[in-house]
Protein backbone atom coordinates (compact mmCIF):
# COMPACT_ATOMS: atom_id res chain seq x y z
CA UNK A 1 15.01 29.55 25.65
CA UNK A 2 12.37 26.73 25.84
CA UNK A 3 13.91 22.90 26.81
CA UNK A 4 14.09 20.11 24.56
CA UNK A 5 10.79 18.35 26.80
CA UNK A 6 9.16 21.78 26.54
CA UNK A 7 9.76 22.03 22.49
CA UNK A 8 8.84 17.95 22.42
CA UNK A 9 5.38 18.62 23.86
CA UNK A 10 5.04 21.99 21.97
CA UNK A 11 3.61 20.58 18.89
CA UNK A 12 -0.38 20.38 20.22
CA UNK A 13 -0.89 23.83 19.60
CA UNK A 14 -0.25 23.75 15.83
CA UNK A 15 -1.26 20.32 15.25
CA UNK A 16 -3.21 21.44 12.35
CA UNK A 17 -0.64 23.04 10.79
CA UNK A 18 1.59 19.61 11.64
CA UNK A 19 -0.87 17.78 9.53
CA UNK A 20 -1.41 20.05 6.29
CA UNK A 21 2.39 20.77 6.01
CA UNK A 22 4.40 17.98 7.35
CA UNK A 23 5.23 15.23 4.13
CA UNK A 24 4.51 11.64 4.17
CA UNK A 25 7.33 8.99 3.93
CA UNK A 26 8.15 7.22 0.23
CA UNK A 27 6.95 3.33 0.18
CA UNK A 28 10.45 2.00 0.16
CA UNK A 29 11.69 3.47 3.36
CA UNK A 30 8.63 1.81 4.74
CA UNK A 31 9.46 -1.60 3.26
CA UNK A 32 12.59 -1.68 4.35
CA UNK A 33 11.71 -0.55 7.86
CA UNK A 34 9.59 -3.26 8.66
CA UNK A 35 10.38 -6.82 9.09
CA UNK A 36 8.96 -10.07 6.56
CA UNK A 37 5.72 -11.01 8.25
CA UNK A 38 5.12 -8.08 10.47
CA UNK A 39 1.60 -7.98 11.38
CA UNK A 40 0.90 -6.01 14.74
CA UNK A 41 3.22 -2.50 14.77
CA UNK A 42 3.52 0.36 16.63
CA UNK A 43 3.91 3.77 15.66
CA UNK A 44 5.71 5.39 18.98
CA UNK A 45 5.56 9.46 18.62
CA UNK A 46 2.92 9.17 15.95
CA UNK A 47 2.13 12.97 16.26
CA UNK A 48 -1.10 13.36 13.50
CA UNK A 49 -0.84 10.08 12.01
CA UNK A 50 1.60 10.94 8.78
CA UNK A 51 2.99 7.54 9.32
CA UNK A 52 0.17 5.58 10.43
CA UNK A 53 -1.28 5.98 7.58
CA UNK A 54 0.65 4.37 5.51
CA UNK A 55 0.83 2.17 7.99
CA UNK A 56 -2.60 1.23 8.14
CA UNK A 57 -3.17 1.62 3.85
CA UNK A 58 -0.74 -2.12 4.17
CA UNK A 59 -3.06 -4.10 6.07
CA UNK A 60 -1.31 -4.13 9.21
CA UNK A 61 -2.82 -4.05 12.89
CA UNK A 62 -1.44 -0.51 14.17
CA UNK A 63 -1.61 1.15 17.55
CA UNK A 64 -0.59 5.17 17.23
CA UNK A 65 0.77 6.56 20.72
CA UNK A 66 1.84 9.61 21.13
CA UNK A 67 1.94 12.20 24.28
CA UNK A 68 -0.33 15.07 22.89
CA UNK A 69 -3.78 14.94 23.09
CA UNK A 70 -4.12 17.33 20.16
CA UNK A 71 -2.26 15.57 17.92
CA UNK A 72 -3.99 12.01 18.39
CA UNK A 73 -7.62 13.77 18.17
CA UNK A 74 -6.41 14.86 14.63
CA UNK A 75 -4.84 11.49 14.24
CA UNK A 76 -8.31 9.51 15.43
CA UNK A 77 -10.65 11.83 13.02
CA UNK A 78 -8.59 10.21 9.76
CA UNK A 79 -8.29 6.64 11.46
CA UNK A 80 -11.06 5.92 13.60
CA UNK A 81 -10.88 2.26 13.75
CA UNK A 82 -6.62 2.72 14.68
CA UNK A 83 -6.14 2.18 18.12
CA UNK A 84 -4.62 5.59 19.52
CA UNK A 85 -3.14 5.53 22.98
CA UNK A 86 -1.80 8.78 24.98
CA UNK A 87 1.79 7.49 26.28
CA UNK A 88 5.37 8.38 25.86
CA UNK A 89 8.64 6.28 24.69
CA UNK A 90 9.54 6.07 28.67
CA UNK A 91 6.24 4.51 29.31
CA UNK A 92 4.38 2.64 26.72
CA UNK A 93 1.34 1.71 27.52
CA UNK A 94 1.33 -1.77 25.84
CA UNK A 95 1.77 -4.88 27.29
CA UNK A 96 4.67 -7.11 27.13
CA UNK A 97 5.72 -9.07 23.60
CA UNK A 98 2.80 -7.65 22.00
CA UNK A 99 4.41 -6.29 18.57
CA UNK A 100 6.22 -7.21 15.78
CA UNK A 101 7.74 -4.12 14.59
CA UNK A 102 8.17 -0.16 16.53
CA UNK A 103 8.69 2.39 14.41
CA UNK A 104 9.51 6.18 15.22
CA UNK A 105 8.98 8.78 12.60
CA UNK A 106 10.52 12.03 13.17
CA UNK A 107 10.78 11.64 17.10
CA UNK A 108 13.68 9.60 18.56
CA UNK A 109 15.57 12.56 19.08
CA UNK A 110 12.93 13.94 21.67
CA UNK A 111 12.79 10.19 23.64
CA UNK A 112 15.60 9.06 26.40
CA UNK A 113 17.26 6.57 24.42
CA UNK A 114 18.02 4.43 27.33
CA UNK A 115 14.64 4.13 29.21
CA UNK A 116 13.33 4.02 25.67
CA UNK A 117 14.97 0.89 24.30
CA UNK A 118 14.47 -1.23 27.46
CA UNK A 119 10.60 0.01 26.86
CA UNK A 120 11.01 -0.79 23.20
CA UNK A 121 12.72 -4.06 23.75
CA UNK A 122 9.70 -5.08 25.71
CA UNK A 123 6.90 -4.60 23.92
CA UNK A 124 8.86 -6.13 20.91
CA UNK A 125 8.16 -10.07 20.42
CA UNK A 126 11.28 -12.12 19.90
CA UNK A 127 13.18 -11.42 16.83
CA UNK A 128 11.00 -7.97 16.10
CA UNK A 129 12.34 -4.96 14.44
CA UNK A 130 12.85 -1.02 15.76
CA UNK A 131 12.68 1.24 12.75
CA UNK A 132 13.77 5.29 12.95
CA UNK A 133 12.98 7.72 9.93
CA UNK A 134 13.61 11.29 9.38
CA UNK A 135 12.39 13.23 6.65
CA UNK A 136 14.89 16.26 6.02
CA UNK A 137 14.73 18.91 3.65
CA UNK A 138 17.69 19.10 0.64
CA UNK A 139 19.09 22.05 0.66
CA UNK A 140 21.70 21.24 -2.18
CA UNK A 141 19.56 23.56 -4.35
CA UNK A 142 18.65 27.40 -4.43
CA UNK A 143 15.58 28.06 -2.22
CA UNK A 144 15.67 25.35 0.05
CA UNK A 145 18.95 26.65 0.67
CA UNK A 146 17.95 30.07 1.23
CA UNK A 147 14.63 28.53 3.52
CA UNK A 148 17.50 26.97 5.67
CA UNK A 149 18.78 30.36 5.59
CA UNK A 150 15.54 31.74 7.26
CA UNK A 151 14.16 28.60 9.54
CA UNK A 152 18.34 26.69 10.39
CA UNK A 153 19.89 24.64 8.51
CA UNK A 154 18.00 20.99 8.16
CA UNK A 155 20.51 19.05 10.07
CA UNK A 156 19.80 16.66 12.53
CA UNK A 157 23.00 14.70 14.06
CA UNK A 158 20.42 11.42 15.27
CA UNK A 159 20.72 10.81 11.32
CA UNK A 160 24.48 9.43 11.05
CA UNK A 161 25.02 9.49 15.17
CA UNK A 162 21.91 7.09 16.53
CA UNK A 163 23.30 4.18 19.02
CA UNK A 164 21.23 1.61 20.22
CA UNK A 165 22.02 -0.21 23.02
CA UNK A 166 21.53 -3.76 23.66
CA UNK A 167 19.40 -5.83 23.44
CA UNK A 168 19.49 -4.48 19.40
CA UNK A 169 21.87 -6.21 17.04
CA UNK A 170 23.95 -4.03 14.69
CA UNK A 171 22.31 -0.61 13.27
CA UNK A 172 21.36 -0.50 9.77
CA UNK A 173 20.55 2.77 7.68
CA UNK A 174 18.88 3.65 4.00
CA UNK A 175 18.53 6.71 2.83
CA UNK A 176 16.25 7.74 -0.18
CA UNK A 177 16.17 11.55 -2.44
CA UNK A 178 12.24 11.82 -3.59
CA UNK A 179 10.72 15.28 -3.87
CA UNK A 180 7.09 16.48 -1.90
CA UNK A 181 4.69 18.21 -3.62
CA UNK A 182 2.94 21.01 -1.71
CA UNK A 183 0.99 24.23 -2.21
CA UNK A 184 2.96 27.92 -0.53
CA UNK A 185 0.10 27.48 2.20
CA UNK A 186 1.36 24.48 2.92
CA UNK A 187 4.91 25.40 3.12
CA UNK A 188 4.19 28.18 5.58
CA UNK A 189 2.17 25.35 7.46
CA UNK A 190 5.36 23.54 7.25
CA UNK A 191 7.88 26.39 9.19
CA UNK A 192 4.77 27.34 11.72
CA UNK A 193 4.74 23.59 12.73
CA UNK A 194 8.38 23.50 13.83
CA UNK A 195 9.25 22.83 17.46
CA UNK A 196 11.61 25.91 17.82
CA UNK A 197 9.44 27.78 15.43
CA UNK A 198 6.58 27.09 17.63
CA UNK A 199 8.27 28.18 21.29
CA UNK A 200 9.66 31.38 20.01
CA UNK A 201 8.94 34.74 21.36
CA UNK A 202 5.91 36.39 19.18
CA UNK A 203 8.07 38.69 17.50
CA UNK A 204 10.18 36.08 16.48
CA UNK A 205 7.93 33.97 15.07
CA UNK A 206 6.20 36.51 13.58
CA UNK A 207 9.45 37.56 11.82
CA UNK A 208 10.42 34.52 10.74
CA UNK A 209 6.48 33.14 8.88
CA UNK A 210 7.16 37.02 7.02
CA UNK A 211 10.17 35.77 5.61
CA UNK A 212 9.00 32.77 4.12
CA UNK A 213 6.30 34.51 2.85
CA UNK A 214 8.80 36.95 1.30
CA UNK A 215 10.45 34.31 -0.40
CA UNK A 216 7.55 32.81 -1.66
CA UNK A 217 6.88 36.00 -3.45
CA UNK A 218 10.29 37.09 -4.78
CA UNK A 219 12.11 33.90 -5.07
CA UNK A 220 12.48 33.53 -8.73
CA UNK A 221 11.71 29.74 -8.79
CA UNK A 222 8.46 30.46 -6.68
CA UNK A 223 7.27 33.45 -7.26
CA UNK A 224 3.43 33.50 -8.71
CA UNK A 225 3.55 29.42 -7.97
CA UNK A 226 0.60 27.68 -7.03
CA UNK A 227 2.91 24.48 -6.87
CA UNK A 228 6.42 23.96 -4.94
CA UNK A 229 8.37 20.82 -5.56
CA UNK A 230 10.06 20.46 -2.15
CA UNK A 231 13.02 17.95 -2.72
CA UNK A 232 14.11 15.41 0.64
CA UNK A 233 16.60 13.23 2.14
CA UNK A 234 14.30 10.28 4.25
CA UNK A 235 16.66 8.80 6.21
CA UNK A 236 15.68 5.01 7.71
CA UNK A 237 17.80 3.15 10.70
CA UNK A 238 16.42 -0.82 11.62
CA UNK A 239 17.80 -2.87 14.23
CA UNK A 240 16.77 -6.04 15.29
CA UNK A 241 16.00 -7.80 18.37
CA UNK A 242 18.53 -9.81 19.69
């Protein structure tokens, strides 16, 4: 069975597939993320750019970094003019004070929390804001229930569970239901970028892209679908520099 640092770095090899199926995150996680006058932010972990983007659409000064070459070369072909620096949480290769806002999208849970807030807290300028999202997928309803079936269950404990030590003031978190739009391409693209998807045996993985495929065809509410309506749960924690 592959590590956690093993499944964290995994992602390079379907970056592609990261990009075409992986959703955006709605406008008013965003807002709320950031702080009132934020100018200069950085995305930390920002994997293809899904983030950045949106990021970047606002006007702000952004600087991507992320440790896989693969995914910032995907990231830098959309964004060429956005700054995008190979580095990790542990080690961010900025220099001290130099942003107003960090935030993580879909990646705390692969950092060390401790050596990563000290490295957040010092890149941060007085008073400056870390922001966490997660996108996860609702599986209230029939066949994103039965997807969970096939792919696990979209939980992810760093959703109700995330500490931050000090120098953060008390944790804050927002949660919005909005629904992503995607083609049956795209949700295959989706499963095939997973971590543990990803580091599984051939066999396994092989299995496992069949039966989403499978359910794409005989699932009543996809079948002959050019369309899927993919509903989510975008989770947002903020804390603020003390």
């Amino acid at each position: 069975m592959s590590s956690p640092k093993q499944r964290s770095l995994s992602f390079g090899s379907e970056a592609a597939a990261y990009e075409r199926g992986r959703p955006s995150y709605p406008p008013e996680t965003i807002d709320w993320l950031l702080p009132e006058g934020a100018q200069d932010v950085l995305d930390l972990g920002a994997g293809t750019g899904k983030l950045t983007t949106r990021l970047v659409e606002r006007g702000l000064d952004v600087i991507a970094v992320d440790p896989i070459p693969e995914m910032l070369e995907l990231l830098s072909n959309s964004l060429p003019d956005t700054p995008a620096l190979l580095g990790t949480a542990e080690e961010i290769p900025l220099a001290d004070n130099s942003v107003d806002a960090v935030l993580v999208a879909q990646a705390w849970h692969w950092f060390d929390p401790e050596r990563a807030v000290k490295e957040v807290s010092r890149v941060l300028r007085p008073g400056g804001r870390l922001g966490l999202v997660w996108n996860t997928r609702d599986e209230r309803l029939g066949w994103v229930k039965d997807l969970g079936r096939i792919i696990g269950p979209e939980h992810d404990p760093f959703n109700n569970e995330v500490t931050l030590a000090e120098p953060f003031g008390e944790i804050e978190r927002h949660q919005v239901e909005w629904t992503s739009y995607l083609t049956p391409q795209a949700l295959i693209d989706l499963v095939a970028s997973r971590s543990y998807c990803i580091t599984s045996p051939e066999k396994v993985r092989t299995r496992t892209l069949e039966q989403v495929r499978e359910l794409l065809a005989t699932h009543p509410a996809l079948a002959n679908s050019s369309g899927l309506a993919l509903p989510y749960v975008t989770v947002g924690i903020r804390a603020t520099l003390a």
